[in-house]
N, C-alpha and C. Protein backbone atom coordinates (compact mmCIF):
# COMPACT_ATOMS: atom_id res chain seq x y z
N UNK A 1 0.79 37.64 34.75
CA UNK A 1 0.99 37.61 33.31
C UNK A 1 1.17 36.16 32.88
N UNK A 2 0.31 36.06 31.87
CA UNK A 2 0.78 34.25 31.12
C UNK A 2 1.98 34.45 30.04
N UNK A 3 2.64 33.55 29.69
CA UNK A 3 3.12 33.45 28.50
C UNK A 3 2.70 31.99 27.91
N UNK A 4 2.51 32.29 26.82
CA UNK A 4 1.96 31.53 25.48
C UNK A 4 3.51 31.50 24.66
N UNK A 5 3.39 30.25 24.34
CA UNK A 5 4.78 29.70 23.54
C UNK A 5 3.96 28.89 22.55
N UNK A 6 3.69 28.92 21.23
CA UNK A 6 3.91 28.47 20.13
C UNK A 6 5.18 27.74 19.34
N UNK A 7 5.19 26.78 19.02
CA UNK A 7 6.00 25.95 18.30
C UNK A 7 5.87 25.98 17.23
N UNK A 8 5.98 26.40 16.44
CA UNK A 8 5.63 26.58 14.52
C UNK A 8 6.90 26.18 13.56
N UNK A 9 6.06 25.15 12.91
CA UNK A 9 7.34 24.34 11.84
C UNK A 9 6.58 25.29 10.28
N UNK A 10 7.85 25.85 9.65
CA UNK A 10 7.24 26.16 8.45
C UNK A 10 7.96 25.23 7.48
N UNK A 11 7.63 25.45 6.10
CA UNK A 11 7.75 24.96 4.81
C UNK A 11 9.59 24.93 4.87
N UNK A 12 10.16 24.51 4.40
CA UNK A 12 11.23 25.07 3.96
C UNK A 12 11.71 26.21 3.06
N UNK A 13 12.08 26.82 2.98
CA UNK A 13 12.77 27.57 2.21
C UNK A 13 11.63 29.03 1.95
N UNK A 14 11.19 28.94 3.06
CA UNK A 14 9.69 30.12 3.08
C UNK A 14 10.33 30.72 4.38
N UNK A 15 11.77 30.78 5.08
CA UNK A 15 11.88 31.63 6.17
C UNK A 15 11.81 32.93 6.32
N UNK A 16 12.37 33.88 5.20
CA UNK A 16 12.42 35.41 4.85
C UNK A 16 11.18 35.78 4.83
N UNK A 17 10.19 34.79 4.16
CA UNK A 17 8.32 35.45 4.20
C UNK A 17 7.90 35.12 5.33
N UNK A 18 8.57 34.42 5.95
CA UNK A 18 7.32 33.68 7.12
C UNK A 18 8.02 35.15 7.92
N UNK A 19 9.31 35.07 8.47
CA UNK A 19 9.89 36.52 9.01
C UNK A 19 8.59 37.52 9.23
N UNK A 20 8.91 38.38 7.82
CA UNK A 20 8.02 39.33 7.13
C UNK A 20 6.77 39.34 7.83
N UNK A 21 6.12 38.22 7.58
CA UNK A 21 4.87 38.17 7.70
C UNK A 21 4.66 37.69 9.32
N UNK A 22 5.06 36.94 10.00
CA UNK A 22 4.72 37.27 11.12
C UNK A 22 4.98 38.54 12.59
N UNK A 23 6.28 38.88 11.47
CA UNK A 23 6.25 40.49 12.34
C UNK A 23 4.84 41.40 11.77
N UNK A 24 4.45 41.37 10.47
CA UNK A 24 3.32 42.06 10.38
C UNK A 24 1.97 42.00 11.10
N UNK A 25 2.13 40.42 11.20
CA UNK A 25 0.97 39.86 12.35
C UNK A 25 0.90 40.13 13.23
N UNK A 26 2.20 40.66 14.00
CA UNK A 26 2.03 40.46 15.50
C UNK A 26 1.80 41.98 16.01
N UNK A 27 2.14 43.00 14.60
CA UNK A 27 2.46 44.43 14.92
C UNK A 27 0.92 44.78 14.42
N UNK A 28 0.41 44.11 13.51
CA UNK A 28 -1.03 45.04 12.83
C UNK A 28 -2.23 43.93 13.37
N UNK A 29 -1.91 42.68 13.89
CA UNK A 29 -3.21 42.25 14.23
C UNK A 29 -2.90 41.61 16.04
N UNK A 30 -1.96 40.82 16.05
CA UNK A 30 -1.98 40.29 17.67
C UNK A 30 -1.75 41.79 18.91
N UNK A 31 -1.07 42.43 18.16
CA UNK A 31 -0.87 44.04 18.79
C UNK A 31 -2.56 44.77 19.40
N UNK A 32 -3.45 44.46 18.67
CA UNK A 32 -4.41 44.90 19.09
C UNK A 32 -5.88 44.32 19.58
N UNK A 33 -5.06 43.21 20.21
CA UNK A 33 -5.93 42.08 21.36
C UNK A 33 -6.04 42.54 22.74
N UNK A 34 -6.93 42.81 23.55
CA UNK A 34 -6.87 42.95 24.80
C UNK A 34 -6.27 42.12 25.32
N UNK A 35 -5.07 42.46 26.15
CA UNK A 35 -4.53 41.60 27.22
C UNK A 35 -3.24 41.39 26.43
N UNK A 36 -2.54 41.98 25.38
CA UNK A 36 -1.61 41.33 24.79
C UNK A 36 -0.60 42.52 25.50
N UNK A 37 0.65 41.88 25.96
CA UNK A 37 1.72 42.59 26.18
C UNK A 37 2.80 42.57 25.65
N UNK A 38 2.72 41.86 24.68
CA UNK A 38 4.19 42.20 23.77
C UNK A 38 4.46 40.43 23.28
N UNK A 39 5.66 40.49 22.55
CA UNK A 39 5.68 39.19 21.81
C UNK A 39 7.38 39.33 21.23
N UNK A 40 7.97 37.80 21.25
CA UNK A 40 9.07 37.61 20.52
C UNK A 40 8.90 36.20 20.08
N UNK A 41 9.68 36.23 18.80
CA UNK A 41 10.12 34.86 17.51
C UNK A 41 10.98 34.93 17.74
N UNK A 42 11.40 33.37 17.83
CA UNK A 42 12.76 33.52 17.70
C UNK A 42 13.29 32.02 16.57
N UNK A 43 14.03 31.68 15.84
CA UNK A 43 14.17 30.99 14.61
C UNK A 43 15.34 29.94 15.44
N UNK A 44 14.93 28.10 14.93
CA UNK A 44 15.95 27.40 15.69
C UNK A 44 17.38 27.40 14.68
N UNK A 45 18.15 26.88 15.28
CA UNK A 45 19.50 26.81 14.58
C UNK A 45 19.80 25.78 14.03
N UNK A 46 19.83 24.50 14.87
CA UNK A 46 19.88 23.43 14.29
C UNK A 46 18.64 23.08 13.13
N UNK A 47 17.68 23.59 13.34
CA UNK A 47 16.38 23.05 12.72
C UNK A 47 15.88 24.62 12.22
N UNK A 48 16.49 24.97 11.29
CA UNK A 48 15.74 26.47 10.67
C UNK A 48 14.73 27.13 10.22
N UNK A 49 13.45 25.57 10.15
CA UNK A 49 12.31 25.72 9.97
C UNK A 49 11.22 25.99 10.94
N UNK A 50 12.19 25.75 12.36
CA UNK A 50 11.52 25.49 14.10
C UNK A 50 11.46 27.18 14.05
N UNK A 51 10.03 27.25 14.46
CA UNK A 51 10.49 28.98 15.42
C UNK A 51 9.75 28.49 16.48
N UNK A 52 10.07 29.60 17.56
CA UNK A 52 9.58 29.70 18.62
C UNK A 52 8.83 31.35 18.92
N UNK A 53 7.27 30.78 18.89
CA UNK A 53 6.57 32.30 19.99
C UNK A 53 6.31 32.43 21.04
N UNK A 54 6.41 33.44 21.43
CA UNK A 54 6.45 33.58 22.63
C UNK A 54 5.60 35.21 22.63
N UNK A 55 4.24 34.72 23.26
CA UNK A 55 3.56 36.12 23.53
C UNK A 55 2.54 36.31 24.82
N UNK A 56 2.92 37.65 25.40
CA UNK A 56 2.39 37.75 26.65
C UNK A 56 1.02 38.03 26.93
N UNK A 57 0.75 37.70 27.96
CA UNK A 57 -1.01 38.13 27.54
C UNK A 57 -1.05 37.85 29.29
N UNK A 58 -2.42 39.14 29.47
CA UNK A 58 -2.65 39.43 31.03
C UNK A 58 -3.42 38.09 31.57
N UNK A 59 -3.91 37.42 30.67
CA UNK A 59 -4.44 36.34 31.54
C UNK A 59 -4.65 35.58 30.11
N UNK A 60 -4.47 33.66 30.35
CA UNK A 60 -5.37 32.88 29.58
C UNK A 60 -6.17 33.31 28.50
N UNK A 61 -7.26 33.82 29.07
CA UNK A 61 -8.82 34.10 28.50
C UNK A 61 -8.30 35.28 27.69
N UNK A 62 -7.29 36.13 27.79
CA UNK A 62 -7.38 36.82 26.86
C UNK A 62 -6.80 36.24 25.36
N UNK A 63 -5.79 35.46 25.32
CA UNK A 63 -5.89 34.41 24.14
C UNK A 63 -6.50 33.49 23.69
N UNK A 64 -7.30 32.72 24.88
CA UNK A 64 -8.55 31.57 24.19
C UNK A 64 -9.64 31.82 23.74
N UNK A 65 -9.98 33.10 24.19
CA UNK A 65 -10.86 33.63 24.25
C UNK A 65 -11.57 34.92 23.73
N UNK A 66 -10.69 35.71 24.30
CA UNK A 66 -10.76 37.29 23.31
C UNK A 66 -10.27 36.89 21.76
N UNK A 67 -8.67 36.62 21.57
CA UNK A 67 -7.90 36.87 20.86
C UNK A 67 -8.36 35.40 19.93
N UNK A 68 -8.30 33.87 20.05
CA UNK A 68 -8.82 32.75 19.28
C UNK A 68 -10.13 32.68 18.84
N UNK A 69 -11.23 32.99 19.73
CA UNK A 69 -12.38 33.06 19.68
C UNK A 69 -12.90 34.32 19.02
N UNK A 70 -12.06 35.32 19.04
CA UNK A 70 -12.41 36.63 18.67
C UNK A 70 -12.09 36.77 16.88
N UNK A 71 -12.83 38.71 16.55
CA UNK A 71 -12.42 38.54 15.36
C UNK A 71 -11.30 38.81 14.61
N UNK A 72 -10.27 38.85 15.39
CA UNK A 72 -8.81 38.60 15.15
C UNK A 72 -7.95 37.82 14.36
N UNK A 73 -8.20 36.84 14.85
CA UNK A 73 -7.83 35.14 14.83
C UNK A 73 -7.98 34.95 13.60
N UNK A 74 -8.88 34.63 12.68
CA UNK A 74 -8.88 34.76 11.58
C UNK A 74 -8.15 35.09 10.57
N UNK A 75 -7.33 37.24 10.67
CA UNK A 75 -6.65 37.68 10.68
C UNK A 75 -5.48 37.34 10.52
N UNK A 76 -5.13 36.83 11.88
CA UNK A 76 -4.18 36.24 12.04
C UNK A 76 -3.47 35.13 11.37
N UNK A 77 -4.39 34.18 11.26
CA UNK A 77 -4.07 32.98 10.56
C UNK A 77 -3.93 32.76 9.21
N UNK A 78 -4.57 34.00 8.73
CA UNK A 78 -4.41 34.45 7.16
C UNK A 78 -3.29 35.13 6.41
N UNK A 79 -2.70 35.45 7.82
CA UNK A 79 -0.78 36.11 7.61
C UNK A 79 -0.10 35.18 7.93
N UNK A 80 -0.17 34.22 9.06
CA UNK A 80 0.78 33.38 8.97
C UNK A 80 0.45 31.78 8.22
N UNK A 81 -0.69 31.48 8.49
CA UNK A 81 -0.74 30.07 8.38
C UNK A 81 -0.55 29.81 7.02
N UNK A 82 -0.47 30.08 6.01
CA UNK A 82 -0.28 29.41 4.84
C UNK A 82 1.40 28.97 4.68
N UNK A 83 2.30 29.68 5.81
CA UNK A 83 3.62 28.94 6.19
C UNK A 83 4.00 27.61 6.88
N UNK A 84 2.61 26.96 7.50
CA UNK A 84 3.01 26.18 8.15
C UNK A 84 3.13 24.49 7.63
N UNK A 85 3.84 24.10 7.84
CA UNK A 85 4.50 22.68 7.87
C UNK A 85 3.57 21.53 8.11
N UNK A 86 3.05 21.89 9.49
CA UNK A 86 2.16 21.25 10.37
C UNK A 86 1.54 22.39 11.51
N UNK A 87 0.38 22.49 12.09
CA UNK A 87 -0.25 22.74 12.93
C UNK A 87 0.65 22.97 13.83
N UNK A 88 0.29 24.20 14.75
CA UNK A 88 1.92 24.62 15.66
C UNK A 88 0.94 23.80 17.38
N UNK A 89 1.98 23.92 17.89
CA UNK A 89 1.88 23.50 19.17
C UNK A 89 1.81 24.76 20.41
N UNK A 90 0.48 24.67 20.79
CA UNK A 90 0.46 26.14 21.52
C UNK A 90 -0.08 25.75 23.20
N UNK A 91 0.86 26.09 23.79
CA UNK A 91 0.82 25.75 25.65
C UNK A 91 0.97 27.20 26.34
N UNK A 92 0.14 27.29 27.78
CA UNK A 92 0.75 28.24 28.64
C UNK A 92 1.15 28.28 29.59
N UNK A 93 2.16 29.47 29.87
CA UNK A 93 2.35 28.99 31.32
C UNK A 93 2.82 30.16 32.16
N UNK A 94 3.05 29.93 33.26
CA UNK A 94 2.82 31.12 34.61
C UNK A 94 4.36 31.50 35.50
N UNK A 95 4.91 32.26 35.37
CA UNK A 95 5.74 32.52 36.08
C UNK A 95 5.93 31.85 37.63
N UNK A 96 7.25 30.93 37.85
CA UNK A 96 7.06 30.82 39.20
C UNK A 96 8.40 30.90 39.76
N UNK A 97 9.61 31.53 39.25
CA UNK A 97 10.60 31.81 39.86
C UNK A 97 11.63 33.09 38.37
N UNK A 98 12.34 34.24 39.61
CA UNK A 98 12.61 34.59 38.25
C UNK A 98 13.97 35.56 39.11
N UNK A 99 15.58 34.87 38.36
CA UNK A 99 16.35 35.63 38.60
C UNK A 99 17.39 36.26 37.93
């Protein structure tokens, strides 16, 4: 399993919609990507505009590829992105110890 972590800075004072709207995203459009296994946001404290995603996916290719490249993505970016600040920061990575 990969996990994909997103960094997403929104607008200020747009946290309650961005909320809203990216649980709708993740339940009516990232929900129905091959390879997706589930997903959590989580909102920073010090910095209330910072969230953090975090979504699972059976391999890479099913987010670069199926899910970015696919006709999803689009979708997607049309529920959340008009929240963003700046361009989010999106890395993956692989389980290698877990207790």
């Amino acid at each position: 399993m990969i996990l994909e972590i997103a960094d997403i800075r929104i607008q200020p004072g747009q946290n309650a919609a961005f909320e809203e709207a990216i649980a709708r995203a993740i339940a009516t459009v990232a929900s129905k990507a091959k390879g997706f296994n589930g997903a959590k946001v989580n909102r920073g404290i010090e910095s209330p505009e910072r969230y953090v995603l975090q979504i699972f996916w059976d391999t890479v290719e099913d987010h670069t590829v199926g899910f970015r490249g696919g006709p999803l993505f689009p979708e997607w970016r049309a529920i959340i992105g008009p929240f963003f600040a700046s361009p989010p920061t999106v890395e993956h990575f692989t389980l290698v110890g877990k207790s």
